[in-house]
Protein backbone atom coordinates (compact mmCIF):
# COMPACT_ATOMS: atom_id res chain seq x y z
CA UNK A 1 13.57 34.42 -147.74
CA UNK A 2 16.55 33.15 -146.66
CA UNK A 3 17.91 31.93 -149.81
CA UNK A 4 17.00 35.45 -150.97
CA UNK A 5 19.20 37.20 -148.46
CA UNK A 6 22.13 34.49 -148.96
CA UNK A 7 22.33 34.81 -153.07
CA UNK A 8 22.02 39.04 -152.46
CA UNK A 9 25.18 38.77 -150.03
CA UNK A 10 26.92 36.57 -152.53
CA UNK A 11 26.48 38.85 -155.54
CA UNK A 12 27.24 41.88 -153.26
CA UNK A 13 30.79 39.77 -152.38
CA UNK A 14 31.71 39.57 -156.25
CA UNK A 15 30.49 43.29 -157.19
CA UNK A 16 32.60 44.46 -154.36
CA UNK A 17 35.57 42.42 -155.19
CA UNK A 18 35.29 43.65 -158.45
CA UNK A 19 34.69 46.94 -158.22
CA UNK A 20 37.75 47.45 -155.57
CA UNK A 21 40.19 45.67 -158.51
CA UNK A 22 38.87 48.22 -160.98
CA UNK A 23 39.70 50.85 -159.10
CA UNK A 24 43.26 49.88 -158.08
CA UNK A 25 44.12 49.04 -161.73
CA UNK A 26 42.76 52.47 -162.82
CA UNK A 27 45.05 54.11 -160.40
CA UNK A 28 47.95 52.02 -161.48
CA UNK A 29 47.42 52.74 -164.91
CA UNK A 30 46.70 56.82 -164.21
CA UNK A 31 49.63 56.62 -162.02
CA UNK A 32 52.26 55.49 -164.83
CA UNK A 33 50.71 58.01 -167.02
CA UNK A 34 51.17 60.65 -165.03
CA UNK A 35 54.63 60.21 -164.48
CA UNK A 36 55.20 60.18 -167.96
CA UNK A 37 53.08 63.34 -168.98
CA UNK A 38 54.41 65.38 -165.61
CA UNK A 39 55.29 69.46 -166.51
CA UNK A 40 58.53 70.39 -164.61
CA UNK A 41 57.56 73.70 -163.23
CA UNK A 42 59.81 76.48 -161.31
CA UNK A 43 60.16 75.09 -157.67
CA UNK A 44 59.84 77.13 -154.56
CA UNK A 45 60.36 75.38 -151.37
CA UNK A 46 57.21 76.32 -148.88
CA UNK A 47 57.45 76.90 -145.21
CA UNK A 48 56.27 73.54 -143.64
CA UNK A 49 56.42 72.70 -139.65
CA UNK A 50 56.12 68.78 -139.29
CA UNK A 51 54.47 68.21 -136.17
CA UNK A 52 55.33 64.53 -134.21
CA UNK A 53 53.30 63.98 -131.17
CA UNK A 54 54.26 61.73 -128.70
CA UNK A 55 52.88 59.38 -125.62
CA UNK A 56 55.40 57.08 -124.64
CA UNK A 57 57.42 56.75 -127.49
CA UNK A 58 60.95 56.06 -125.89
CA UNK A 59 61.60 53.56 -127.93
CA UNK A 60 60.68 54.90 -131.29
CA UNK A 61 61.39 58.17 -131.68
CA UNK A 62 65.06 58.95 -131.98
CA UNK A 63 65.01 56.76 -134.62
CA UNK A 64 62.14 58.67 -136.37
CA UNK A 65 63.54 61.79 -136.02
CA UNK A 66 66.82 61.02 -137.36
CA UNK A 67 64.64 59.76 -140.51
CA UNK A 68 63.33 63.15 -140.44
CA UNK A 69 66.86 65.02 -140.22
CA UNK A 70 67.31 63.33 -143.29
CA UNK A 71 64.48 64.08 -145.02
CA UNK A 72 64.40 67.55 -144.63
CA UNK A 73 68.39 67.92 -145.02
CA UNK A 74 69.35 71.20 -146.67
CA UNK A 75 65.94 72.37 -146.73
CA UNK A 76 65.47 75.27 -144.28
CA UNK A 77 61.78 76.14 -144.58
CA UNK A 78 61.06 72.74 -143.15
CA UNK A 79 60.84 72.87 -139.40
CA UNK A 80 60.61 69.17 -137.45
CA UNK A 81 58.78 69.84 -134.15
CA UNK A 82 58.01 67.12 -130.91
CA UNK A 83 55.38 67.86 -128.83
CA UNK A 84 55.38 65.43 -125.88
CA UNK A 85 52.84 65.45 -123.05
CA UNK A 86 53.00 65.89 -119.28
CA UNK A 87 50.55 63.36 -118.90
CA UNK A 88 53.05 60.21 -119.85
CA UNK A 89 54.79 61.33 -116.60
CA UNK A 90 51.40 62.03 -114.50
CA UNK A 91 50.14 58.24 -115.42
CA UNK A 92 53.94 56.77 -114.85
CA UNK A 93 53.53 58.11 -111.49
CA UNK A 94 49.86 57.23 -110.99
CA UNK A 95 51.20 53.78 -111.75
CA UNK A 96 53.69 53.11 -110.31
CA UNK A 97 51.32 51.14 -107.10
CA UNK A 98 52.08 48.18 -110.00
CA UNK A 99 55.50 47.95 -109.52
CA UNK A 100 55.17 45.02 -106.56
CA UNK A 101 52.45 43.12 -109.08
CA UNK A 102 54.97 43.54 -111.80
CA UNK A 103 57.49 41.78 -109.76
CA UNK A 104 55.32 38.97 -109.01
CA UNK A 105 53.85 38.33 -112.96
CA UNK A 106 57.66 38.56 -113.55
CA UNK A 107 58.24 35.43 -111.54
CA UNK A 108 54.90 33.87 -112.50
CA UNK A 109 55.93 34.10 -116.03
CA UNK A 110 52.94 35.53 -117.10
CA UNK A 111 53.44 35.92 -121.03
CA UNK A 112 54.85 39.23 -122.55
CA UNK A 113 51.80 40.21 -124.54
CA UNK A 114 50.06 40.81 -121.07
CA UNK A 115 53.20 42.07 -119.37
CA UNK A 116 52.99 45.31 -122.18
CA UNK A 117 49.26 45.48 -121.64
CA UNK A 118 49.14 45.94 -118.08
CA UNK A 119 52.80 47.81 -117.48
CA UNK A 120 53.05 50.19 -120.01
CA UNK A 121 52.64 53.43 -118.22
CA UNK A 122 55.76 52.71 -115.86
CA UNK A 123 57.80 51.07 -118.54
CA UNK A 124 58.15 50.84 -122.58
CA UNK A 125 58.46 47.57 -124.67
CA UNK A 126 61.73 47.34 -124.89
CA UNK A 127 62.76 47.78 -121.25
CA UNK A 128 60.00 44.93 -120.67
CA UNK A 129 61.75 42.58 -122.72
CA UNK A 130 65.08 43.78 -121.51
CA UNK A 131 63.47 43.09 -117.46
CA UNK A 132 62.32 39.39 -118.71
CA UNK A 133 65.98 38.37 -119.73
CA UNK A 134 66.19 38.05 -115.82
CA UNK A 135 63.45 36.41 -114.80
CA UNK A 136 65.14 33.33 -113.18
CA UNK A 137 67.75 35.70 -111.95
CA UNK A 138 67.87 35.55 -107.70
CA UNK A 139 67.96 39.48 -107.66
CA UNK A 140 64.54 40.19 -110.18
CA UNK A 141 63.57 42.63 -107.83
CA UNK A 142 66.29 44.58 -107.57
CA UNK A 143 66.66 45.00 -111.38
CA UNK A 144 63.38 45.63 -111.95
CA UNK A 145 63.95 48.38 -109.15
CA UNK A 146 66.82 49.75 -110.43
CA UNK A 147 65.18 49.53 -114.41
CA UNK A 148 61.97 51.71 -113.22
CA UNK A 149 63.87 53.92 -111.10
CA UNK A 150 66.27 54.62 -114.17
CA UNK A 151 63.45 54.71 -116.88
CA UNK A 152 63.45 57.79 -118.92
CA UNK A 153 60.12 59.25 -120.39
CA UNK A 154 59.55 60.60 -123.81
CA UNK A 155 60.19 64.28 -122.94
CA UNK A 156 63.40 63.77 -120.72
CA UNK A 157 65.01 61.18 -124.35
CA UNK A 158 64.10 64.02 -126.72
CA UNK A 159 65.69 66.84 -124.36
CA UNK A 160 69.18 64.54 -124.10
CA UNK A 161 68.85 63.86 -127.90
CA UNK A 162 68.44 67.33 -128.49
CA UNK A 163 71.06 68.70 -126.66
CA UNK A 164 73.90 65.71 -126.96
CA UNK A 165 73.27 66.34 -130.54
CA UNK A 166 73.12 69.71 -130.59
CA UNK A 167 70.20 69.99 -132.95
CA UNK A 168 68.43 73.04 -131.06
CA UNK A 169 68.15 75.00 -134.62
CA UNK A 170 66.65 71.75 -136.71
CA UNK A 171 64.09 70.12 -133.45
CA UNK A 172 61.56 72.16 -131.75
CA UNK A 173 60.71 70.92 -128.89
CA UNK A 174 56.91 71.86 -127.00
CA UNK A 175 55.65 69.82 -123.83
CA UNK A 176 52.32 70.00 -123.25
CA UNK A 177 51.53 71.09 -119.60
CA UNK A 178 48.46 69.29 -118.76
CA UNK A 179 48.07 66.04 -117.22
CA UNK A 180 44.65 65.23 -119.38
CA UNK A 181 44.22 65.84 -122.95
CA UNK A 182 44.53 63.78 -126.08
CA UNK A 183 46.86 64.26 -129.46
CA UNK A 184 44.52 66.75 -130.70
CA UNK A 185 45.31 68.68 -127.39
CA UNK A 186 48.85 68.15 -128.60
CA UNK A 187 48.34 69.76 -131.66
CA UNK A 188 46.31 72.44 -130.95
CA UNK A 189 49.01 73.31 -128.32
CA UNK A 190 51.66 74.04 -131.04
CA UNK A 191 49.05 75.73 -133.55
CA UNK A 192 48.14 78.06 -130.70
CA UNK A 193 51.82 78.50 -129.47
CA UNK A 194 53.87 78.19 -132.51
CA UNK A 195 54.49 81.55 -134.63
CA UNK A 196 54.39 81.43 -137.87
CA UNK A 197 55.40 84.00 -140.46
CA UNK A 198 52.59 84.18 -143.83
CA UNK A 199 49.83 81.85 -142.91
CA UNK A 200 49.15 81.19 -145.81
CA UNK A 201 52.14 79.83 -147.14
CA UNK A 202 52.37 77.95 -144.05
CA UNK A 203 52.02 74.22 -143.92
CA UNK A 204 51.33 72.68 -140.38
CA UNK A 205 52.09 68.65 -141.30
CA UNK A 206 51.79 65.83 -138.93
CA UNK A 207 53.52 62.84 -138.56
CA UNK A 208 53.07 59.78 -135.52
CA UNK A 209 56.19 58.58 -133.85
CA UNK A 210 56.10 55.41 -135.94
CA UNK A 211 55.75 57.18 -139.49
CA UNK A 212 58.62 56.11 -141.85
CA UNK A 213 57.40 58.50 -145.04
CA UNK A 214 59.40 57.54 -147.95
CA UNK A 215 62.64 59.14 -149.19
CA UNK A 216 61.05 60.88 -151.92
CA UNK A 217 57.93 62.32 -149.32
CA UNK A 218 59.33 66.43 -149.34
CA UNK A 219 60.04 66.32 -153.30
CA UNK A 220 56.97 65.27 -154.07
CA UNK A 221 55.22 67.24 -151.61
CA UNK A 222 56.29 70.17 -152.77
CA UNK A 223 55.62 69.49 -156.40
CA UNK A 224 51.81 69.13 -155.63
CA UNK A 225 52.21 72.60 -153.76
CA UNK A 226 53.62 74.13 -156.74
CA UNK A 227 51.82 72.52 -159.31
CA UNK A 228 48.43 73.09 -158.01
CA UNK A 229 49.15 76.90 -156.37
CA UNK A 230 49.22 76.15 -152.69
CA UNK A 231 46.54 73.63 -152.19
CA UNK A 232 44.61 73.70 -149.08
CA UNK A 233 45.39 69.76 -148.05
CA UNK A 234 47.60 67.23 -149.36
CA UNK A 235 47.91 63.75 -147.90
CA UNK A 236 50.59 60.98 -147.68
CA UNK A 237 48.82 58.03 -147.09
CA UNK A 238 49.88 55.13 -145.56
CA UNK A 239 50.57 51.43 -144.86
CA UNK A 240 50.98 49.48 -141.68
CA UNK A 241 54.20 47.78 -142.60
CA UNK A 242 57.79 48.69 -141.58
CA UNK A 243 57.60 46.19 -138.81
CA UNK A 244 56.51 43.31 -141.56
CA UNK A 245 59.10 40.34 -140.66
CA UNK A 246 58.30 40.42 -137.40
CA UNK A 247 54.22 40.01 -137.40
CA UNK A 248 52.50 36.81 -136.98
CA UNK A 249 50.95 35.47 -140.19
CA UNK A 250 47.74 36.70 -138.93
CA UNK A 251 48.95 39.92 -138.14
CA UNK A 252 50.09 40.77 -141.86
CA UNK A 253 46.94 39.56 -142.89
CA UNK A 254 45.32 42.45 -140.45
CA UNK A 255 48.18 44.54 -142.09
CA UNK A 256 46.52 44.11 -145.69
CA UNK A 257 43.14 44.53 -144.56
CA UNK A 258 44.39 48.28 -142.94
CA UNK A 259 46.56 48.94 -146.21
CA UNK A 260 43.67 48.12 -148.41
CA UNK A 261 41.36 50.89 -146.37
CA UNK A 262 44.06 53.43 -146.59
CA UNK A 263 44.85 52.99 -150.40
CA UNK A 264 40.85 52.12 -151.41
CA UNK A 265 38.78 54.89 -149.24
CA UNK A 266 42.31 57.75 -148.93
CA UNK A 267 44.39 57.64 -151.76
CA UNK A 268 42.36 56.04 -154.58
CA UNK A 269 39.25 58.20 -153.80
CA UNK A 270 40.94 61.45 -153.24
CA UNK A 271 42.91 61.02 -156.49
CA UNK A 272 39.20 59.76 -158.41
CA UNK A 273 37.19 62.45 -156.27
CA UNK A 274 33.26 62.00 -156.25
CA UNK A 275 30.61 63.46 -153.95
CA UNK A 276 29.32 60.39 -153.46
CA UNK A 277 32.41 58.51 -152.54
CA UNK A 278 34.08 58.69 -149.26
CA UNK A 279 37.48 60.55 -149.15
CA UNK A 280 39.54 61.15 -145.59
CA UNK A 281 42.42 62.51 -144.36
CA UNK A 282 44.78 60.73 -142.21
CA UNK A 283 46.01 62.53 -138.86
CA UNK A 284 49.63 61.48 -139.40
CA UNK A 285 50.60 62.86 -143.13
CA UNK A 286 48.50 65.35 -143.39
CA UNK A 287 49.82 68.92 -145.07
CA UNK A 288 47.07 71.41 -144.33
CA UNK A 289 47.70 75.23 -144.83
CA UNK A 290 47.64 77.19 -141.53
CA UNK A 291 45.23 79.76 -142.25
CA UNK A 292 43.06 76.94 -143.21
CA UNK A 293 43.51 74.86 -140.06
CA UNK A 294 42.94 78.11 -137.79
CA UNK A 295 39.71 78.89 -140.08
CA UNK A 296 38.35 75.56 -139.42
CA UNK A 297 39.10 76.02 -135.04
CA UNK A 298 41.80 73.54 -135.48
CA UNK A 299 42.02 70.11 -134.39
CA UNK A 300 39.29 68.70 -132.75
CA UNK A 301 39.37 67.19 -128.84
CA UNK A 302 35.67 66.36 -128.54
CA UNK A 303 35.78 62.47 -130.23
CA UNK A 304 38.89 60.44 -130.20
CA UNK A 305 40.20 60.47 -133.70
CA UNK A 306 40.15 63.91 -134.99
CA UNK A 307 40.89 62.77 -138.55
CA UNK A 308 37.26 61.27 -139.35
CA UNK A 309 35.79 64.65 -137.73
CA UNK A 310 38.07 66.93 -140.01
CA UNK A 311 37.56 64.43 -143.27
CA UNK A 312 34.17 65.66 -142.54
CA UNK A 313 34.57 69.21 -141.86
CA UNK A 314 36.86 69.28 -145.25
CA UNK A 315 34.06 67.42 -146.88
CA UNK A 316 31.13 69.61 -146.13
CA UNK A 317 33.73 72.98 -147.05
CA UNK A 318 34.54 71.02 -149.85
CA UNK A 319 37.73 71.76 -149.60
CA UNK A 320 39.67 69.09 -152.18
CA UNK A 321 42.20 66.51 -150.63
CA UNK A 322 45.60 66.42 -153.06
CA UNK A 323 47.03 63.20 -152.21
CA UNK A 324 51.06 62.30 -153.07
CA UNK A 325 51.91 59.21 -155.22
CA UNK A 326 54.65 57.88 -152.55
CA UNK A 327 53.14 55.99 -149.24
CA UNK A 328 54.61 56.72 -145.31
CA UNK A 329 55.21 53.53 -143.92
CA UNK A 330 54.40 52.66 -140.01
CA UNK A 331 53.98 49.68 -137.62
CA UNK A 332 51.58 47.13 -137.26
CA UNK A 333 50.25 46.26 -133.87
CA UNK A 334 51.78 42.89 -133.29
CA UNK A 335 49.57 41.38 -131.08
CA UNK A 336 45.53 40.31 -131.70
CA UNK A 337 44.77 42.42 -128.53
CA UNK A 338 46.95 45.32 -129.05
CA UNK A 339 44.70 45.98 -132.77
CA UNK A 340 41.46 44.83 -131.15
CA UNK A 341 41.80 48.01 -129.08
CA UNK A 342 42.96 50.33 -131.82
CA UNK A 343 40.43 49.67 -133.90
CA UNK A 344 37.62 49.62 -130.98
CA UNK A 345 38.93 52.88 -130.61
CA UNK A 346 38.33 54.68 -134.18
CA UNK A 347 35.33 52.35 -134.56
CA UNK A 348 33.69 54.77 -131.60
CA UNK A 349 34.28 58.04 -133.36
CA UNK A 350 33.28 56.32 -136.98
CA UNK A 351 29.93 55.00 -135.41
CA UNK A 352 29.28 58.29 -133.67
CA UNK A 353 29.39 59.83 -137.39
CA UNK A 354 25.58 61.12 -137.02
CA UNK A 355 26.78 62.43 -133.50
CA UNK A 356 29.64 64.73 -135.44
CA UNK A 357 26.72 65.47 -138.86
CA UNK A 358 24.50 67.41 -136.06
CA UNK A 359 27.58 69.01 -134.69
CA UNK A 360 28.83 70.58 -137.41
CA UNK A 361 25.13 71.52 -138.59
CA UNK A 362 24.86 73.52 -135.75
CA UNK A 363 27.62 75.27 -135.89
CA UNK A 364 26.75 76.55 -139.89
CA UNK A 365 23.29 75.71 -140.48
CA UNK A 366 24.71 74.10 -143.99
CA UNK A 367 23.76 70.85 -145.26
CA UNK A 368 24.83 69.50 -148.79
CA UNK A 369 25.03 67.15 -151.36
CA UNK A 370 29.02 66.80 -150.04
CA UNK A 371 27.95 66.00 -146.30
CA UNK A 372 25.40 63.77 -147.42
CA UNK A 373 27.19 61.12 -148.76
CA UNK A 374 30.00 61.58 -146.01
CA UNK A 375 26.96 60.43 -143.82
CA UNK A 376 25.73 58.16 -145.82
CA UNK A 377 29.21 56.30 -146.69
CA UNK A 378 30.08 56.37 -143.20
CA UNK A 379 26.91 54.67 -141.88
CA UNK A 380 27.34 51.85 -144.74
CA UNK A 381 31.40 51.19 -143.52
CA UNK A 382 30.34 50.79 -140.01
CA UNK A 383 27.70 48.29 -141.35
CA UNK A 384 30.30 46.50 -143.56
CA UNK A 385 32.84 46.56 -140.74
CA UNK A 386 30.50 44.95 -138.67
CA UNK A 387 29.01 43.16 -140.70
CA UNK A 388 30.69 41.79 -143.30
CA UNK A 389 31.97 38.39 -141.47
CA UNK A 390 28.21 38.46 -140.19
CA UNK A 391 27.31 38.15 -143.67
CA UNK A 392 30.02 35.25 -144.44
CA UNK A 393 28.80 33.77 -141.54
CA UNK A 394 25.09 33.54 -142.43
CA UNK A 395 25.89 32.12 -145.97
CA UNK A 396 27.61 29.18 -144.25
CA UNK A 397 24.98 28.43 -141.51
CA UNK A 398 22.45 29.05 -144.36
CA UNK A 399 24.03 26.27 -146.49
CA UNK A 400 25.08 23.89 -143.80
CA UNK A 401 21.10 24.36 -142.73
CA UNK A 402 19.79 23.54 -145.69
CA UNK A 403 22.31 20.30 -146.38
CA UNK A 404 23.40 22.16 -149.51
CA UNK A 405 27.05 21.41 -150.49
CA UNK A 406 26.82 23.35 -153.73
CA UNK A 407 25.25 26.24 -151.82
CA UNK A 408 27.86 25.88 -149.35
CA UNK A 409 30.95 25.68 -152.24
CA UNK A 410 29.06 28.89 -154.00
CA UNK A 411 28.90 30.88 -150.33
CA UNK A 412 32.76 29.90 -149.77
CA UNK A 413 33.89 30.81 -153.40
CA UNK A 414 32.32 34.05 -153.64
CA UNK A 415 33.86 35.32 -150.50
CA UNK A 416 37.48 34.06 -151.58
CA UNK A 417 36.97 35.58 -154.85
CA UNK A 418 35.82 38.93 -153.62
CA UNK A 419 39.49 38.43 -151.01
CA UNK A 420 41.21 37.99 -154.19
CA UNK A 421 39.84 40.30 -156.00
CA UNK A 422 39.84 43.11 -154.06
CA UNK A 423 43.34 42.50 -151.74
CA UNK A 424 45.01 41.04 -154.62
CA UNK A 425 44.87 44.84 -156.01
CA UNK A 426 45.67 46.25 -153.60
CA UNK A 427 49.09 44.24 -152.98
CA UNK A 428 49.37 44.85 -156.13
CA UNK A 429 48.98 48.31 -155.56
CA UNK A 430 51.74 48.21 -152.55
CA UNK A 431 53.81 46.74 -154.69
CA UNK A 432 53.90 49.09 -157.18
CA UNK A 433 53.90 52.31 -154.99
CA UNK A 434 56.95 50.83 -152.12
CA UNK A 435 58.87 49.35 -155.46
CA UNK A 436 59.07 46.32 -153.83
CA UNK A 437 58.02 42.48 -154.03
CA UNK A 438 55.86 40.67 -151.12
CA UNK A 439 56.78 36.97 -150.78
CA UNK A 440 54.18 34.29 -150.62
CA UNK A 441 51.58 35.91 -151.52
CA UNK A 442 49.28 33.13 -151.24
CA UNK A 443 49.67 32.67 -148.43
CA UNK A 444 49.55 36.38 -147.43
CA UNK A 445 45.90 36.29 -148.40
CA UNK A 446 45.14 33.34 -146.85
CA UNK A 447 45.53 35.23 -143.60
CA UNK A 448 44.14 38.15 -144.67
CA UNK A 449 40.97 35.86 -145.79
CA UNK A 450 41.59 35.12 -142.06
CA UNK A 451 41.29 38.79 -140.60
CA UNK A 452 38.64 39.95 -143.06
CA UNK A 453 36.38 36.77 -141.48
CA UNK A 454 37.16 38.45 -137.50
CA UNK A 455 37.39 42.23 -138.71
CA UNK A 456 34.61 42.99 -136.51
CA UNK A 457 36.66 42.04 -133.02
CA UNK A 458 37.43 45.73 -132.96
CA UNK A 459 33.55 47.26 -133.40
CA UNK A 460 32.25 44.71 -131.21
CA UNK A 461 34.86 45.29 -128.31
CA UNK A 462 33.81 49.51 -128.82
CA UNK A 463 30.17 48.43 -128.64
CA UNK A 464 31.02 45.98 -125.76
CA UNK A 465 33.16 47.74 -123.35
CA UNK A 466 32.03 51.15 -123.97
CA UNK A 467 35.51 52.70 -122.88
CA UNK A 468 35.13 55.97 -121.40
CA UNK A 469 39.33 56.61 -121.71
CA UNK A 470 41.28 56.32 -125.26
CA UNK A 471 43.53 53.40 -125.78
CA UNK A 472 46.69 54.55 -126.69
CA UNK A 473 48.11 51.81 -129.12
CA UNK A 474 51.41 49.87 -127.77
CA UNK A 475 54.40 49.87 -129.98
């Protein structure tokens, strides 16, 4: 029985692997043609508010919205908005009790990684580092003092930016008043507060504080909106890395492994749709029409990541997802820990799918073929998230067991071919879409054979720790 189950797995590895390189090739090769065979139509320029909201992103987001001023230069039905939140204040001051501690790991030399764990809510990243220049220095305490005393939260950076720059007619600017709340509380603050003028030709977009879209993100944008008469959702999918040189080896191999969901399950599915394939949106590059988002009672607060409970909602309306050809490009987290929590934390709201099916049932009463295989797909990625280096796993022990070497070779060949297969398209794919050339590539897979093997850290950590609060991922 055993042998049955190992050969299954192994077979399963190779039709995978080869069914993911399909794919990406077929998208290549529609991709080229398409760019050949495009109509140039008459352009009008939609009204579009690009929403970015922020949680302690001092050290980010000036340069992100100066990306933005350029992007939407000349273009005055495009409308860059920040909400911030009043609750990166209420948990600086909550904090704060960790100041004397933070003094003491400073002098302790307690490793940086831990340092932006713990002391986060009373400082950013950079301001960290900036503290740990000191550390031998006699008078630690009073710079580290002097550096919290002085630290600036998101709200008060944008407000300076703002005004010092005197950008009050291209940056809206919305803080959200409540000490609580996630980004969806963010959002549905500015839907609710916002006015806009024609609803439907109203885009409400969203970006993070990371995003870097690419140059050519508005252009294309609003080609899809004019060559497909106002769709109801477009999305600009994306890859984790602008922050590439500076990741760990392992860390770029988790940085494939995320690009390869994002182009395999968002962009490639959306552009080959299929009711029984699973197609999402993406909270940050999403272009949904206003009257649409208001129809559907706007962003959801109830689970964490509102983007896997609106792919569904979209899903089951079966209202189509018109994805761009050009890729946003954010950070990576850089440390194990730091992604271990991120993905714990969309792991929770992905294995409460069933949770959100029943939800949404009782709200219409509507089941159909569309939100059936939503259900279904999601079920089998939490499975395959879990359980995929499970599966690898069993196939050695199996083999090692059963003193098999060939068993053994055949267990460890399938999985690298199914790496190569199936990652080796997608780089490819990356390559392709960013115009650019990754170096080393063999050694880029080699740690992303790596993360694929402990891509279950995250699931296993939700299922573990059972958070009750949302991480908020640590630039």
């Amino acid at each position: 029985m055993n042998l049955i189950i190992l050969y299954i797995i192994l077979l399963l590895e190779i039709l995978t692997g080869l069914w993911c390189f399909h794919r990406s090739f077929k998208y290549i090769c529609k991709h080229n043609k398409k760019d050949e065979n495009r109509i140039q139509t008459k352009k009008k320029v939609p009204n579009i508010l690009i929403v970015i909201p922020c949680l302690r992103e001092q050290d980010i987001i000036i340069q992100t919205l100066n990306h933005f001023l350029e992007l939407t230069k000349n273009l005055d039905n495009i409308k860059i908005l920040v909400v911030t939140t009043q609750k990166e204040e209420f948990d600086r001051e909550k904090n704060m009790y960790l100041k004397e501690q933070f003094v003491k790991d400073i002098k302790n030399n307690i490793e940086l990684q831990k340092l932006i764990n713990k002391y986060n809510k009373i400082l950013s990243t950079s301001e960290i580092k900036e503290i740990l220049k000191y550390s031998k220095s006699k008078d630690i305490e009073d710079i580290i003092n002097n550096k919290v005393k002085n630290s600036k939260t998101t709200n008060i950076r944008i407000e300076e930016f703002i005004t010092q720059s005197n950008l009050k007619e291209k940056i809206y600017h919305f803080h959200y008043p409540n000490n609580d709340g996630i980004m969806a509380d963010q959002l549905n603050y500015v839907l609710n507060k916002f006015k806009f003028k024609d609803e439907k030709n109203y885009y409400f977009s969203v970006y993070n504080a990371d995003s870097i879209p690419n140059k050519d993100t508005i252009k294309e944008v609003i080609k899809t909106i004019n060559e497909n008469d106002n769709p109801k959702v477009i999305q600009q999918y994306s890859i984790p890395m602008s922050n590439w040189s500076g990741l760990s080896n392992l860390m770029k191999g988790f940085a494939i492994y995320q690009s390869n969901f994002e182009l395999r399950y968002g962009l490639i599915n959306s552009y080959f749709p299929n009711k029984l394939l699973y197609t999402y949106v993406v909270g940050h590059g999403m272009y949904i029409r206003v009257d649409i988002l208001k129809k559907i009672g706007g962003f959801e607060t109830k689970y964490w990541c509102e983007d896997i409970y609106m792919s569904y909602v979209l899903r089951n309306k079966d209202i189509s997802i018109y994805p761009i050809k050009v890729l946003e490009i954010m950070q990576s987290p850089q440390y194990l820990s730091i992604l271990t929590k991120q993905n714990a934390v969309w792991f929770k709201t992905s294995f409460e799918c069933l949770k959100i099916f029943l939800d949404v049932f009782k709200q219409n009463r509507k089941v159909n073929l569309n939100s059936i295989g939503w259900l279904i797909q999601r079920i089998r990625m939490n499975i395959t998230w879990i359980g995929l280096p499970i599966a690898f796993l069993y196939t050695i022990i199996i083999s090692i067991l059963n003193k098999n070497v060939i068993m053994l070779s055949l267990s460890v060949l399938s999985y690298f071919v199914m790496i190569l297969l199936e990652y080796g398209g997608t780089i490819k794919l990356i390559e392709k879409l960013t115009e650019t050339t990754l170096k080393n590539k063999v050694k880029v897979l080699i740690s992303t054979i790596v993360a694929t093997t402990i891509s279950n850290i995250g699931p296993i950590y939700s299922l573990v720790s059972r958070k009750k609060e949302k991480y908020k991922t640590v630039r």
